[in-house]
Protein backbone atom coordinates (compact mmCIF):
# COMPACT_ATOMS: atom_id res chain seq x y z
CA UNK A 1 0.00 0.00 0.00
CA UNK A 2 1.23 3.49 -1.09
CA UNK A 3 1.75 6.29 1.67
CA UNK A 4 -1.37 8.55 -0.30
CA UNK A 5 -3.21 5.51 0.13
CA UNK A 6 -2.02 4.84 3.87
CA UNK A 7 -2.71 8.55 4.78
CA UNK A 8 -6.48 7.94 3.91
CA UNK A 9 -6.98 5.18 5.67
CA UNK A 10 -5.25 6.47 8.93
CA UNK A 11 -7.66 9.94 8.29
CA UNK A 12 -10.82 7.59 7.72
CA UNK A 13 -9.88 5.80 10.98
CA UNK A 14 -9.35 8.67 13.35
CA UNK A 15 -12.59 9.91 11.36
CA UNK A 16 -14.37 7.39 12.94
CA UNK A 17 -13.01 7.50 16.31
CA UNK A 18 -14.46 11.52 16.63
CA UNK A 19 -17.56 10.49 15.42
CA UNK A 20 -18.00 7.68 18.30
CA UNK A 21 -16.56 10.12 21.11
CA UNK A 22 -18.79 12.48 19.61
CA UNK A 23 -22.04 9.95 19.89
CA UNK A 24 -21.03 9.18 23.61
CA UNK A 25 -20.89 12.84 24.45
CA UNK A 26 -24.38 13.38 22.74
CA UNK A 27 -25.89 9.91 24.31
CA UNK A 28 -29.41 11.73 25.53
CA UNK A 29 -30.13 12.74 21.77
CA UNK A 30 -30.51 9.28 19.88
CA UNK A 31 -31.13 11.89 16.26
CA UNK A 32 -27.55 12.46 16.74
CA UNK A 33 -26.08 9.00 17.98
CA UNK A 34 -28.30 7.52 14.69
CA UNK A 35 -26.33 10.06 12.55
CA UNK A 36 -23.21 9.46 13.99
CA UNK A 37 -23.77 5.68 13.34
CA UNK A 38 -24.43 6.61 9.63
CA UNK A 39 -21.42 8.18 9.21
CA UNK A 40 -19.70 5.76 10.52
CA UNK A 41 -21.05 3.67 8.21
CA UNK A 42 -20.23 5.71 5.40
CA UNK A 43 -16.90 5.99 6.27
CA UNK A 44 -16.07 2.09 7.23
CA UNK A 45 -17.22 1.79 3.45
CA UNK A 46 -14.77 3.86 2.10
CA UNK A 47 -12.13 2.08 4.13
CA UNK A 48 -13.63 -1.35 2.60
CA UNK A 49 -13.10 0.22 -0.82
CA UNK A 50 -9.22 1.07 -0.38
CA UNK A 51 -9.37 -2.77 1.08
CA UNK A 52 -10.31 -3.63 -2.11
CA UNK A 53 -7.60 -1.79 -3.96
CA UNK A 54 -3.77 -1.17 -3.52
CA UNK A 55 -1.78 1.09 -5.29
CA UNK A 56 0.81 -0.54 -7.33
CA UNK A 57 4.85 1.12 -7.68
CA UNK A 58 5.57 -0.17 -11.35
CA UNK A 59 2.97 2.53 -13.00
CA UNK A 60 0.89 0.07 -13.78
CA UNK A 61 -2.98 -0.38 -13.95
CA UNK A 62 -3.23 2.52 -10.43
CA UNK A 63 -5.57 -0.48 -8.66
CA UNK A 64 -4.93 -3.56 -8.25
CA UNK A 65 -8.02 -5.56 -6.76
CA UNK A 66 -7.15 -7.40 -3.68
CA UNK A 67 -9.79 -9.71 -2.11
CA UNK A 68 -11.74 -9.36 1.21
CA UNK A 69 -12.65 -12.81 1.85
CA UNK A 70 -16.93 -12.99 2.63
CA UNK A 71 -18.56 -15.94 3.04
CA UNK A 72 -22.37 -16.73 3.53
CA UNK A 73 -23.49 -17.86 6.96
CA UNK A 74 -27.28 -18.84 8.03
CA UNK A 75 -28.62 -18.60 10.86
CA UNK A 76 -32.04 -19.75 12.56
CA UNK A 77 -33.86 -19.03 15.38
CA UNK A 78 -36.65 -17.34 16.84
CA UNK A 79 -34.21 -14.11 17.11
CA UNK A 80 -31.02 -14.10 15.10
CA UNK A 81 -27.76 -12.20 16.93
CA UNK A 82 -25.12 -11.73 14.23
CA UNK A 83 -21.98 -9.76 13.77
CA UNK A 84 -20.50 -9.54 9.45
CA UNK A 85 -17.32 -8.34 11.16
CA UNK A 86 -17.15 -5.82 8.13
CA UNK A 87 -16.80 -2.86 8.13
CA UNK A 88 -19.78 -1.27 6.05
CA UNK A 89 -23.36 -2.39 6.02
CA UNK A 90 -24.28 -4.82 3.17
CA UNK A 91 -27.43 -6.14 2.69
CA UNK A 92 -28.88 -9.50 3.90
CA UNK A 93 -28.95 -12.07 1.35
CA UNK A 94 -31.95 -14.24 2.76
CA UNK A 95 -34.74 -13.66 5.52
CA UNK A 96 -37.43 -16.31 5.69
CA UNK A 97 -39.96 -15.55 7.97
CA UNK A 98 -42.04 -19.08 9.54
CA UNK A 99 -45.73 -17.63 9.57
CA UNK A 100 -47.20 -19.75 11.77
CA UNK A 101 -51.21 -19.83 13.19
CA UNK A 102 -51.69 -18.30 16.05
CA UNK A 103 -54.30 -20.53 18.72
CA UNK A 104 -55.03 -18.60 21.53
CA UNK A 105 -55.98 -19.90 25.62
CA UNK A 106 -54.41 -22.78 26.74
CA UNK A 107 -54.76 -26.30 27.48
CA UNK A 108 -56.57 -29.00 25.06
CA UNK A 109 -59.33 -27.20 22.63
CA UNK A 110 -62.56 -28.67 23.75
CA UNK A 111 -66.43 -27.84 23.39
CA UNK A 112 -66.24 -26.02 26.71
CA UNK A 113 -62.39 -25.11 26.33
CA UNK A 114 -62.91 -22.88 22.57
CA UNK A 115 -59.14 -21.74 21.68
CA UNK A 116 -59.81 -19.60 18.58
CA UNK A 117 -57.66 -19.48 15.93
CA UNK A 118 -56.17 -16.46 14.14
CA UNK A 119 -53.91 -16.09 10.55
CA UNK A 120 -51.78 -13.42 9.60
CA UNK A 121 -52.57 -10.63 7.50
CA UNK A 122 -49.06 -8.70 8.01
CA UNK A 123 -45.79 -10.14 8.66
CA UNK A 124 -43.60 -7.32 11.29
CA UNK A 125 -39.73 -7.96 10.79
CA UNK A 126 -37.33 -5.98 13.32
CA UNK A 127 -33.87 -5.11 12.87
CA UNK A 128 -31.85 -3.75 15.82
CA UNK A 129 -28.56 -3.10 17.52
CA UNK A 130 -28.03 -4.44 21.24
CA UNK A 131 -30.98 -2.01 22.29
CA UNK A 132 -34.22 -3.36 20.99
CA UNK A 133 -36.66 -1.24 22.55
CA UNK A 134 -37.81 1.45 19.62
CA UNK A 135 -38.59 4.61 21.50
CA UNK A 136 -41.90 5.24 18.92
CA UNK A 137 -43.27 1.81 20.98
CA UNK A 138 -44.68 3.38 24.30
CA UNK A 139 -48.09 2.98 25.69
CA UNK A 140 -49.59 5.46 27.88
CA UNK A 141 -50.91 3.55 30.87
CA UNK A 142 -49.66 1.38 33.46
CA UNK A 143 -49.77 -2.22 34.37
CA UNK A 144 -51.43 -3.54 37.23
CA UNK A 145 -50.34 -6.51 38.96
CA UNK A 146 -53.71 -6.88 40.88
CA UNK A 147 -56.11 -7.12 37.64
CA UNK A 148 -53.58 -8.36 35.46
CA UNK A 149 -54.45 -5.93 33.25
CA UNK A 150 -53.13 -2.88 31.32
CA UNK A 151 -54.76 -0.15 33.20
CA UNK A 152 -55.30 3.82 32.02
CA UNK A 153 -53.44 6.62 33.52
CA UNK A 154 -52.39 9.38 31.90
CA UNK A 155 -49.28 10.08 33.92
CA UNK A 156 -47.80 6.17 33.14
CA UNK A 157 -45.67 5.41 30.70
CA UNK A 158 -44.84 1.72 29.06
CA UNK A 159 -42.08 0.60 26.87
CA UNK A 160 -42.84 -2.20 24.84
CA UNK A 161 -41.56 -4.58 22.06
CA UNK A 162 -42.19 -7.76 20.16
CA UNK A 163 -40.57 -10.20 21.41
CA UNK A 164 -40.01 -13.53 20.82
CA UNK A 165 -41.10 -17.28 22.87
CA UNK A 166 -38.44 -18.72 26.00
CA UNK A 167 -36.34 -15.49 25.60
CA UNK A 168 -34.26 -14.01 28.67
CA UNK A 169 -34.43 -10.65 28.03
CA UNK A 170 -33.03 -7.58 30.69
CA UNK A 171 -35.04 -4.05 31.02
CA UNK A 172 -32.80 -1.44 32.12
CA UNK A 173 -33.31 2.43 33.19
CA UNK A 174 -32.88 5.29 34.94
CA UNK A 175 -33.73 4.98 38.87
CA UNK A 176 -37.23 6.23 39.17
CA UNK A 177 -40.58 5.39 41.44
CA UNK A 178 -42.18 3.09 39.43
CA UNK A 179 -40.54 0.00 37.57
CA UNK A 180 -42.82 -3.04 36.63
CA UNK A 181 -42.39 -5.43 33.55
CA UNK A 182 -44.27 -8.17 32.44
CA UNK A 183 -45.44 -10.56 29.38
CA UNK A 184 -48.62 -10.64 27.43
CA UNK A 185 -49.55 -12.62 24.19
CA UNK A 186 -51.59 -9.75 22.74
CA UNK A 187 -50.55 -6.28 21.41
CA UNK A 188 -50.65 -3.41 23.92
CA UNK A 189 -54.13 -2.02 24.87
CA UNK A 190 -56.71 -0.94 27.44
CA UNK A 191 -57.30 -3.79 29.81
CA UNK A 192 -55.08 -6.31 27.58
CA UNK A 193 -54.11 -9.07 29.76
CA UNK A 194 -50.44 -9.36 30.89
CA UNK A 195 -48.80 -12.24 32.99
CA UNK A 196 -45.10 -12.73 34.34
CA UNK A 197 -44.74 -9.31 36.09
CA UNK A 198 -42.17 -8.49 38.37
CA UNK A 199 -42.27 -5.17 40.42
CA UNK A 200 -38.92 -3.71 42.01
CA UNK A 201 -39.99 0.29 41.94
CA UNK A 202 -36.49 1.03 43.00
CA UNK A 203 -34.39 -1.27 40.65
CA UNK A 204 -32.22 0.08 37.66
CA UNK A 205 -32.50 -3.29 35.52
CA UNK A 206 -34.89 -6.25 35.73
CA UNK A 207 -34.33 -9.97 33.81
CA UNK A 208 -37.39 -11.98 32.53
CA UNK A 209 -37.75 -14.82 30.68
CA UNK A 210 -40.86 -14.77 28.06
CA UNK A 211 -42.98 -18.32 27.89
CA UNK A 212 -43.66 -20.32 24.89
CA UNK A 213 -46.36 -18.11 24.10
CA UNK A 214 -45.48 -14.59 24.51
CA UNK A 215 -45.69 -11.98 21.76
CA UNK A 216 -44.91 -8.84 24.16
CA UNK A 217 -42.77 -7.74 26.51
CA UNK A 218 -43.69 -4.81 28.46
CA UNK A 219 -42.15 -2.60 31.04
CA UNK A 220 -43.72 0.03 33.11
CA UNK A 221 -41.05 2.66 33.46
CA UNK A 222 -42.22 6.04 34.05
CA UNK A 223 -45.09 7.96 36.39
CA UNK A 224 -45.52 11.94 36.08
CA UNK A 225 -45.65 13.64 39.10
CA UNK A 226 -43.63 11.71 41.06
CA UNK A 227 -40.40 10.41 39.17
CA UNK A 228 -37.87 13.92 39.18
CA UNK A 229 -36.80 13.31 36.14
CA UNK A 230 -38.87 13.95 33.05
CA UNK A 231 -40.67 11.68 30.95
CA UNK A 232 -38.07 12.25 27.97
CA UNK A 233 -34.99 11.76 30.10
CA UNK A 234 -36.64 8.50 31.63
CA UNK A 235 -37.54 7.39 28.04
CA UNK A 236 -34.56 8.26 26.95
CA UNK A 237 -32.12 6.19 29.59
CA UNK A 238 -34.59 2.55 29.20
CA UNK A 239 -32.58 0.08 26.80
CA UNK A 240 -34.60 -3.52 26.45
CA UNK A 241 -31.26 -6.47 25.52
CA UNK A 242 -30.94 -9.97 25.05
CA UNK A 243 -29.49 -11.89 28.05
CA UNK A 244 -29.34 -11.60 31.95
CA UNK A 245 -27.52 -8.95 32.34
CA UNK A 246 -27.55 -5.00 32.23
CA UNK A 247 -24.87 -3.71 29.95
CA UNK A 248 -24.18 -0.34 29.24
CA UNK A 249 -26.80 1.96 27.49
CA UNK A 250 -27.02 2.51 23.62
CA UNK A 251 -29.77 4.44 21.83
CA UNK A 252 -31.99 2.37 19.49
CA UNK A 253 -30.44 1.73 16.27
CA UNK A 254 -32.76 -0.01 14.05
CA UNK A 255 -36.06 -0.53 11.49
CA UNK A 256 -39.37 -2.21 11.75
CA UNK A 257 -40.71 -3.43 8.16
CA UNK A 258 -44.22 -3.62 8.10
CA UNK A 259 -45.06 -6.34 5.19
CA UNK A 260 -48.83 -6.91 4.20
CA UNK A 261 -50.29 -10.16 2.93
CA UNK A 262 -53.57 -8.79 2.15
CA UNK A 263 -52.99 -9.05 -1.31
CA UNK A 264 -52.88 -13.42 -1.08
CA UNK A 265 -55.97 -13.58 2.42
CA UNK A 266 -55.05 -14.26 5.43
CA UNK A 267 -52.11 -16.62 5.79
CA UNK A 268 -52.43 -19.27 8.25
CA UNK A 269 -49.15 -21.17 7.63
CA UNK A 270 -46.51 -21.12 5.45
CA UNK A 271 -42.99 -18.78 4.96
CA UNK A 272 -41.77 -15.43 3.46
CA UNK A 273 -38.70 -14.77 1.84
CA UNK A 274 -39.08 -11.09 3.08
CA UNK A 275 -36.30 -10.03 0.42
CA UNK A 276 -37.49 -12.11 -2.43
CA UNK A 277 -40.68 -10.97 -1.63
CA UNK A 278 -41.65 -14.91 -1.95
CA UNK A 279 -44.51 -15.87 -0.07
CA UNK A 280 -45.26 -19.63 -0.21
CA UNK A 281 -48.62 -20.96 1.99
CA UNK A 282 -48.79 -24.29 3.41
CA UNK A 283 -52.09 -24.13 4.90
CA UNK A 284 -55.39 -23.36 4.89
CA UNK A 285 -58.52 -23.13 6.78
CA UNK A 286 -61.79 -24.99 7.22
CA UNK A 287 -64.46 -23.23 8.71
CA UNK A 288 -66.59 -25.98 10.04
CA UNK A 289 -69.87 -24.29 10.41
CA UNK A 290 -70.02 -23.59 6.75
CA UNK A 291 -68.45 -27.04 5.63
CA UNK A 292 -71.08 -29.95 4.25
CA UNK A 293 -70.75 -32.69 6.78
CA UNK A 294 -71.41 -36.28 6.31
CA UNK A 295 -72.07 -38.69 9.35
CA UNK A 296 -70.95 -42.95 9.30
CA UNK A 297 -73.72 -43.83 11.71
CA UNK A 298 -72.34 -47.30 12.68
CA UNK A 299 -68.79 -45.34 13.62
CA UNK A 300 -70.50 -42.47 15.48
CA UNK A 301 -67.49 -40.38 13.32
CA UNK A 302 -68.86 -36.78 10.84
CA UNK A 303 -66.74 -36.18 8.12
CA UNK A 304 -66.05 -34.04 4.95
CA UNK A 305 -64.78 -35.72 2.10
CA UNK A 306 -62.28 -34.52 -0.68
CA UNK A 307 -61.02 -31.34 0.91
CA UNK A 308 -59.31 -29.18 -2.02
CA UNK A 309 -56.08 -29.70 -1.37
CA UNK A 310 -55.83 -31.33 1.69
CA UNK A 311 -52.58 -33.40 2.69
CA UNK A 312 -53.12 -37.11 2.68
CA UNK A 313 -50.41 -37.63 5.14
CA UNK A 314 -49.80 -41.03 6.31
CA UNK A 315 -50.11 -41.17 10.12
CA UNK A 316 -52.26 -37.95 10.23
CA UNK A 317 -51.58 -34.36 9.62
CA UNK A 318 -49.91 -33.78 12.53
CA UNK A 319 -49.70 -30.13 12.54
CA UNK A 320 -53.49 -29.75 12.10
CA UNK A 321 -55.54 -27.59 14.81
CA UNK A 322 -59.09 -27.45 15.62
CA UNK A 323 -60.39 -24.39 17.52
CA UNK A 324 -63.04 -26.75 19.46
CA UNK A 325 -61.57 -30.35 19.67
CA UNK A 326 -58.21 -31.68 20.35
CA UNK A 327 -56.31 -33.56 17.66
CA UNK A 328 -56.10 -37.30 17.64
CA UNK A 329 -55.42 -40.00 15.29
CA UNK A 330 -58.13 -43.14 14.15
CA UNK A 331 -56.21 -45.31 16.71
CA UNK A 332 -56.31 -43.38 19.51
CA UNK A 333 -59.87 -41.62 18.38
CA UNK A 334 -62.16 -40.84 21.44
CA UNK A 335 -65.98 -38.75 22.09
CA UNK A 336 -64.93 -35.33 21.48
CA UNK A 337 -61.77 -35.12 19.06
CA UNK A 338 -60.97 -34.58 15.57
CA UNK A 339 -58.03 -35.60 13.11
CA UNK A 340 -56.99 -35.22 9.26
CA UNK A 341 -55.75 -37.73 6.36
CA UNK A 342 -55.22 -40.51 8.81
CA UNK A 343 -54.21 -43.59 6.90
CA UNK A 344 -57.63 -45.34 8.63
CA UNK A 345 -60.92 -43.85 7.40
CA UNK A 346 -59.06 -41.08 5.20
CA UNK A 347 -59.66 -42.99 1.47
CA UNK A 348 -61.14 -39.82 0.58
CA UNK A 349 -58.69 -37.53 1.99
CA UNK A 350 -60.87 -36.78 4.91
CA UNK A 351 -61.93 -34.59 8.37
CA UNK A 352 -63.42 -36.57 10.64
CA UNK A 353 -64.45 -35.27 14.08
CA UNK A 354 -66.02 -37.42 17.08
CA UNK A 355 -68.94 -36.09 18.90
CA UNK A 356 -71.33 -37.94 20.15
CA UNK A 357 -73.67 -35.26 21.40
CA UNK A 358 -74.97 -35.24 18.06
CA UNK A 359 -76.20 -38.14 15.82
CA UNK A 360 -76.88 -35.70 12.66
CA UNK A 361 -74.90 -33.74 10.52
CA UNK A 362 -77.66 -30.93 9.98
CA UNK A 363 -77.33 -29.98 13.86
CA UNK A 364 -73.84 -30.75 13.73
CA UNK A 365 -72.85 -28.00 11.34
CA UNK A 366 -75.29 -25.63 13.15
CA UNK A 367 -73.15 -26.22 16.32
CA UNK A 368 -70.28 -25.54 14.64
CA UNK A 369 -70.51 -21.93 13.39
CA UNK A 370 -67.30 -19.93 14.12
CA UNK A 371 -65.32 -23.32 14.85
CA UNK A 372 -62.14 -23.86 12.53
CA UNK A 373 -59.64 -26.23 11.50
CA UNK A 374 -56.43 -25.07 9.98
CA UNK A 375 -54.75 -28.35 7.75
CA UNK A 376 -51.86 -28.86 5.75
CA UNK A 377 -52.05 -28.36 1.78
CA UNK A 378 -50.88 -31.17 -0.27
CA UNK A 379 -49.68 -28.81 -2.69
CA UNK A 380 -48.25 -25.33 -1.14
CA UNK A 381 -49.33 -22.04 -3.16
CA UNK A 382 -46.30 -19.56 -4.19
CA UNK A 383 -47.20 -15.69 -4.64
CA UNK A 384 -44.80 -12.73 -5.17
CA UNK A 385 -44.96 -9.71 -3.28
CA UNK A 386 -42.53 -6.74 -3.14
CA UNK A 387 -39.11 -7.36 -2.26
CA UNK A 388 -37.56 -5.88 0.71
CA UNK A 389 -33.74 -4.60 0.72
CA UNK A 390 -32.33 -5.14 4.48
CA UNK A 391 -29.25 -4.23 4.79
CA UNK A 392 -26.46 -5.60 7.74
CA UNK A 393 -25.95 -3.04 11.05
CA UNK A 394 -22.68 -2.74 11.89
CA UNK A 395 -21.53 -4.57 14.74
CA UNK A 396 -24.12 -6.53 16.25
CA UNK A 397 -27.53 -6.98 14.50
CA UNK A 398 -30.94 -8.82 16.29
CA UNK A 399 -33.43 -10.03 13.50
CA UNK A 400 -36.60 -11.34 14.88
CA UNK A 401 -40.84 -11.26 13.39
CA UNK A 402 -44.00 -11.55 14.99
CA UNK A 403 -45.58 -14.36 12.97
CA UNK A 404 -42.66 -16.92 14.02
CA UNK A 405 -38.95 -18.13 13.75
CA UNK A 406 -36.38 -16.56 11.54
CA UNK A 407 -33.98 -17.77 9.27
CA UNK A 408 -31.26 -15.38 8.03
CA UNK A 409 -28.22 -15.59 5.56
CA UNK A 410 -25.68 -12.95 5.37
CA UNK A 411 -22.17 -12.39 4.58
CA UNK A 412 -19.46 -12.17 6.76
CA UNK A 413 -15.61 -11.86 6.96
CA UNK A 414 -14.32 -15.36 6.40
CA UNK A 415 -12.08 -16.97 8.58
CA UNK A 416 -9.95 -17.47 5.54
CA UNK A 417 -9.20 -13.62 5.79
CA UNK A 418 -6.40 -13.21 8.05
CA UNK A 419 -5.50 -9.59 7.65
CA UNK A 420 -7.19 -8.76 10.64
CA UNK A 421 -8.80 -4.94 11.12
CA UNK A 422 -9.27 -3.34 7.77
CA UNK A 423 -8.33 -6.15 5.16
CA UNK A 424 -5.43 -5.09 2.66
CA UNK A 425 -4.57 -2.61 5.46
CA UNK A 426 -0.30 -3.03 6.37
């Protein structure tokens, strides 16, 4: 490397360094730490580009390319930590989404036990840094560990994000008077129901673990009139992280893409490619109260034949869900149960549910009205919706969605590049 070429990079590098004293002095103004992280960026990529070329001595060809080895690594989960190690933000070359249907309640779906069932008619994908809390998510409220409920008060604040299933998460703030956090499976909202909460009013940081069903994480961080410190500074000092520990704050630094599906129905299974734009659906539903029923008298058993598209599965489609009857198989069949394509009584690709408080499929279908089964396609359907550029964050990036696991391929410095620092740097 030539010294004109050595100069730059040195400049570029002490560039940077001003930029990130500069974003520590300015921490209470996340504007300015999110523009210092762009030029950051903006300057790592010029220091990738003189990585990529070296002056030559013999008055050659002025550039010769020199390689920065990348490689393509995926990752899956139901929240994907990565670092590219490189030094400017490239974008992700993969990010399938599992879309997945949502049965609410718990326990086994009975007549008397009704878990509804609910598709998807957006897919949310975040993107963050360490801190994953976006300060645009706050509810105005508070929670209350008596009702389990979100309760109304216009002096409360709460922080909130998506979060994702048997994930140890740590709040962290400010010391104030009021700190509460807690779990809930529904989005935000007047008398929502939370579970999980832990109250320490005079801790700085608070660890929870989320349950297998959790779609929220909340945290009750502010109350007007009594904290002394505003409700921006309070906002401003609460960083939500992965792990069990508290680590040192950082602003938010990251996107939420909003992707509808209205375009395709409601999706009650399947995967998007959210940078493809690929959407391919697995399932579909069965509204039972609207279905034509047939009933085998001598087997007690109703049953729909030749469901379009239905999976013939051998052994039963085991991923099937009823909103009103638990799943079972023709072998282990019982009063009160349904199952789908079982190799036994399934010739015709059948549903066959198991109730014998009815003996006629007239008042059968009546009693099903708003009941649904959700089944596997034998042949998935593909669409194409708009493709979504999402591009690396340097350092460490979180990818996560609401509507199920993630699975993410990116590139990232090889191992085989030894150079170390700023490859092609000497």
């Amino acid at each position: 490397m030539d010294n004109v070429t050595k100069k730059l990079v040195g400049l570029l590098g002490d560039l940077s360094e001003v930029i990130s004293d500069f974003q520590k002095a300015a921490s209470g103004y996340p504007a300015f730490v999110i523009a210092g992280n762009e030029a950051i960026s903006k300057a790592n990529g010029l220091l990738d580009a003189l990585s990529y070329y070296d002056h030559t001595v013999d008055g050659g060809n002025p550039f010769t390319q020199m390689d920065v080895v990348t490689e393509p690594i995926t990752e899956s989960g139901p929240i994907v930590s990565f670092d590219t190690k490189l030094n400017s933000s490239r974008p992700i070359d993969a990010l399938i989404v599992d879309i997945d249907p949502v049965q609410s309640g718990s326990g086994d779906p009975s007549p008397d036990n009704v878990r509804p069932i609910s598709g998807w008619d957006s897919v949310k994908v975040m993107r963050a840094k360490k801190n994953l809390w976006n300060p645009s998510d706050v509810f105005t409220g508070f929670i209350n560990n008596n009702t389990h409920t979100i309760q109304s008060n216009s002096a409360c604040k709460i922080c909130y994000i998506c979060a994702t299933p048997n994930t140890t998460y740590t709040i962290s703030k400010m010391a104030g008077a009021r700190f509460a956090v807690a779990c809930s499976d529904v989005e935000p909202a007047l008398n929502a129901p939370v579970y999980g909460e832990i109250l320490n009013y005079n801790a700085t940081s608070i660890t929870i673990t989320t349950t297998n069903s959790t779609k929220y994480l909340l945290a009750w961080c502010y109350l007007g009139g009594t904290d002394t410190a505003t409700e921006a500074e309070m906002l401003a000092s609460v960083q939500i992280e992965l792990g069990s520990s508290a680590t040192e704050y950082e602003p938010y630094d990251g996107n939420t893409y909003d992707i509808s599906l209205t375009s395709t129905g409601t999706v009650y299974g399947g995967t998007l490619d959210v940078v493809s734009g690929e959407l391919t659906v697995d399932k579909a539903i069965l509204d039972m109260g609207t279905a034509n029923w047939s009933y085998a008298s001598g087997a007690k058993i109703f049953y729909r034949n030749q469901t379009d598209g239905m999976s013939p599965l051998a052994g039963g489609d085991v991923s099937a869900l009823c909103s009103c009857y638990p799943r079972k198989t023709y072998a282990t069949r019982m009063d009160k149960c349904f199952w789908v394509s079982d190799t036994a009584f399934s010739s015709a690709k059948r549903v066959a549910v198991i109730d014998n408080d009815y003996d006629d499929a007239t008042a059968f279908k009546a009693a099903m009205a708003g009941q649904k089964i959700v089944y596997t396609l034998a042949t998935p359907l593909t669409y194409q919706l708009t493709a979504t550029e999402i591009k690396s964050l340097l350092g460490i990036n979180n990818v996560w969605a609401d509507a199920g696991d993630v699975t993410v391929t990116y590139q990232a410095r090889s191992d085989k590049d030894c150079n170390g620092g700023h490859p092609g740097v000497s």
